[in-house]
C-alpha atoms as a PDB file:
ATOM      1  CA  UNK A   1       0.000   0.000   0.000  1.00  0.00           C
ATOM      2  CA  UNK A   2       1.232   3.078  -1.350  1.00  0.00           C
ATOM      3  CA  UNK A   3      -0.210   6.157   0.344  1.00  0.00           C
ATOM      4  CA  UNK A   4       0.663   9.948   0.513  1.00  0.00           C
ATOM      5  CA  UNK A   5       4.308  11.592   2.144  1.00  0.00           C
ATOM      6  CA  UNK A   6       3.602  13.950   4.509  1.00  0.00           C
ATOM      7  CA  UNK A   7       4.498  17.125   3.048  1.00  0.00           C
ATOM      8  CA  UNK A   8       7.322  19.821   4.955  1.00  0.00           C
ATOM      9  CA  UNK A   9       5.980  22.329   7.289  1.00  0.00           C
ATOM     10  CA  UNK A  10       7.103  26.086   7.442  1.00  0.00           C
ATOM     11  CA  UNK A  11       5.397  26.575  10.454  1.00  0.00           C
ATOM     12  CA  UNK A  12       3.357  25.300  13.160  1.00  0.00           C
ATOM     13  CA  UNK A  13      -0.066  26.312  11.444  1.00  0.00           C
ATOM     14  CA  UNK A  14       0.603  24.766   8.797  1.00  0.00           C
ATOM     15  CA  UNK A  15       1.746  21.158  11.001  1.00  0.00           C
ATOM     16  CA  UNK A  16      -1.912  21.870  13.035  1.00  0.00           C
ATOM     17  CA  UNK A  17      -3.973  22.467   9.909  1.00  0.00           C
ATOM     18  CA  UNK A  18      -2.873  19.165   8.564  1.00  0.00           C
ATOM     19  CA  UNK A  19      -3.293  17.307  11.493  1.00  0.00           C
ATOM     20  CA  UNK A  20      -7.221  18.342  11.112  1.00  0.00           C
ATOM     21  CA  UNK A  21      -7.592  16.019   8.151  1.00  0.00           C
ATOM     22  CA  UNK A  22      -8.193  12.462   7.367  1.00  0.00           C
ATOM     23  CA  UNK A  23      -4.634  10.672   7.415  1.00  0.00           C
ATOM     24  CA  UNK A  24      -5.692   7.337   7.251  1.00  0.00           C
ATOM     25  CA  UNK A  25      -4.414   7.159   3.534  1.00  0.00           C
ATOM     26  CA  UNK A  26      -0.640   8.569   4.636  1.00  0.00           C
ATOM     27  CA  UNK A  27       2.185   6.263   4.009  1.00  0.00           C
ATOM     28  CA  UNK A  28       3.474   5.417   7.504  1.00  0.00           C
ATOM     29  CA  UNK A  29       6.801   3.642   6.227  1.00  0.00           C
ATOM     30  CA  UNK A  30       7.994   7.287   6.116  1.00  0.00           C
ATOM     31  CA  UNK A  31       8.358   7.595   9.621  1.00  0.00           C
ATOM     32  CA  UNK A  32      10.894   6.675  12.185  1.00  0.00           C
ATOM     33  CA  UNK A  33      10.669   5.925  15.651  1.00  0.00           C
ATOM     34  CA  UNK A  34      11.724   8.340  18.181  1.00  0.00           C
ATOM     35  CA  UNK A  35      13.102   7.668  21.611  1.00  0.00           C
ATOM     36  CA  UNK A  36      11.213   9.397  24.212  1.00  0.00           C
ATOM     37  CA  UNK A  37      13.157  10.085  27.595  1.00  0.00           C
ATOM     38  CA  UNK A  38      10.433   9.777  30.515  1.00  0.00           C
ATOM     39  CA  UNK A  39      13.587  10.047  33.812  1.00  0.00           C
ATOM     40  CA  UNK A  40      14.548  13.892  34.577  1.00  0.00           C
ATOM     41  CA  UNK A  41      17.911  14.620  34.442  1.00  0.00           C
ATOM     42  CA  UNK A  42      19.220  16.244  37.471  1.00  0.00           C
ATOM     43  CA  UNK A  43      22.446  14.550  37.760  1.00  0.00           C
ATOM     44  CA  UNK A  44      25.644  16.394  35.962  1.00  0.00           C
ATOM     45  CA  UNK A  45      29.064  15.229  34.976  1.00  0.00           C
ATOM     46  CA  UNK A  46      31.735  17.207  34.285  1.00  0.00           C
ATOM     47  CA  UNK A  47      34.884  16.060  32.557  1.00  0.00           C
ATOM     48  CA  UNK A  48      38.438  16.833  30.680  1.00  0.00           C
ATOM     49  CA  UNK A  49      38.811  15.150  27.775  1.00  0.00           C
ATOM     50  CA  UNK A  50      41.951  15.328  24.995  1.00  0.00           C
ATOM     51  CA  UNK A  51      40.583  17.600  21.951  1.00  0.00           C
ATOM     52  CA  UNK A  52      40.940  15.095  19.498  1.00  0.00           C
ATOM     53  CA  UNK A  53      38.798  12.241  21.721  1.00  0.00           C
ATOM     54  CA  UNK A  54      35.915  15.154  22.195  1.00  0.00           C
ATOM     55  CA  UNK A  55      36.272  15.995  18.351  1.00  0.00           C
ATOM     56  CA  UNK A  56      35.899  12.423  17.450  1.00  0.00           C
ATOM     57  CA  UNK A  57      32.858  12.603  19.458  1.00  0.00           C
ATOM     58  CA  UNK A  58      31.772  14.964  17.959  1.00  0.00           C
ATOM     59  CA  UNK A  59      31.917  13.496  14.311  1.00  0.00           C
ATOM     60  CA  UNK A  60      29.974  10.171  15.466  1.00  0.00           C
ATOM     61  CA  UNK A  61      27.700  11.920  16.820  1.00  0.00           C
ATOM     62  CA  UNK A  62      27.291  14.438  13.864  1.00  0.00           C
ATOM     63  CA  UNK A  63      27.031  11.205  11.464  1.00  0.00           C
ATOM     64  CA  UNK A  64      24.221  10.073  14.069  1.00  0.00           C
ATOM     65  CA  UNK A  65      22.274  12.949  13.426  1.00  0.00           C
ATOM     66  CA  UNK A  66      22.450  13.486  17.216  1.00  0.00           C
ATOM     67  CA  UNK A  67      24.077  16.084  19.744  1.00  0.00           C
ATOM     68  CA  UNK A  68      27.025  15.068  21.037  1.00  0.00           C
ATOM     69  CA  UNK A  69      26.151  14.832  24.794  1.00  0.00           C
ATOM     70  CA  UNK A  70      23.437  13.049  23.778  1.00  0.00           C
ATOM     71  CA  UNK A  71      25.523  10.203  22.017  1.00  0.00           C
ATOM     72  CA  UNK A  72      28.010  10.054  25.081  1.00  0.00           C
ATOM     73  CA  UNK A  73      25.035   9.294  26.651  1.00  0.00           C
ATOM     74  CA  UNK A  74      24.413   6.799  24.536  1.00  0.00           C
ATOM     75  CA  UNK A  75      27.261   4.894  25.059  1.00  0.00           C
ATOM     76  CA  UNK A  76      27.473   5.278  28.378  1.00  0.00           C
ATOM     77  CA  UNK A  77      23.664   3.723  28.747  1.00  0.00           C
ATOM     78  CA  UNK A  78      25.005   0.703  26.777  1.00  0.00           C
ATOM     79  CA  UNK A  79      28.140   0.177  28.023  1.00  0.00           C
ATOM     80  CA  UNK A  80      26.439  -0.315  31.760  1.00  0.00           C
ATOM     81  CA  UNK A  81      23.082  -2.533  30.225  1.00  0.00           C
ATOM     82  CA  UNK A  82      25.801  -4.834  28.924  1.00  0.00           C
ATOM     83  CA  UNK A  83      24.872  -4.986  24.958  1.00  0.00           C
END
């Protein structure tokens, strides 16, 4: 089943006034999952790190699509659930 792409939105309006219509004919292959984060962060961590580690960071995480603190997160999270 081939349906419609959701088009691009230049502003919220424009996202709500879609939303108002029948979407039962959109093609949902288009979309990805998203990670929702339900725990508060109130913890911080604050550490020194050689330029070229934090750099190389920061090009994983770049290639992720993702912020950088968020992918040391990341690894951090799977590094202690064991995968």
């Amino acid at each position: 089943m081939s349906g419609r792409k959701v088009p691009h939105f230049k502003s919220d309006e424009e996202a709500a006034a879609f939303l108002e219509q029948d979407l039962s004919d959109l093609d949902f292959s288009q979309f990805k999952p998203s990670p929702f984060e339900f725990t508060p962060k109130a913890a911080q961590l604050n550490m020194r790190l050689p330029s070229s580690l934090l750099e190389a960071l920061k090009s994983k995480a770049k290639e992720r699509g993702i912020p950088y603190t968020r992918y040391i997160r990341q690894l951090l999270e799977h590094d202690i659930a064991g995968r």
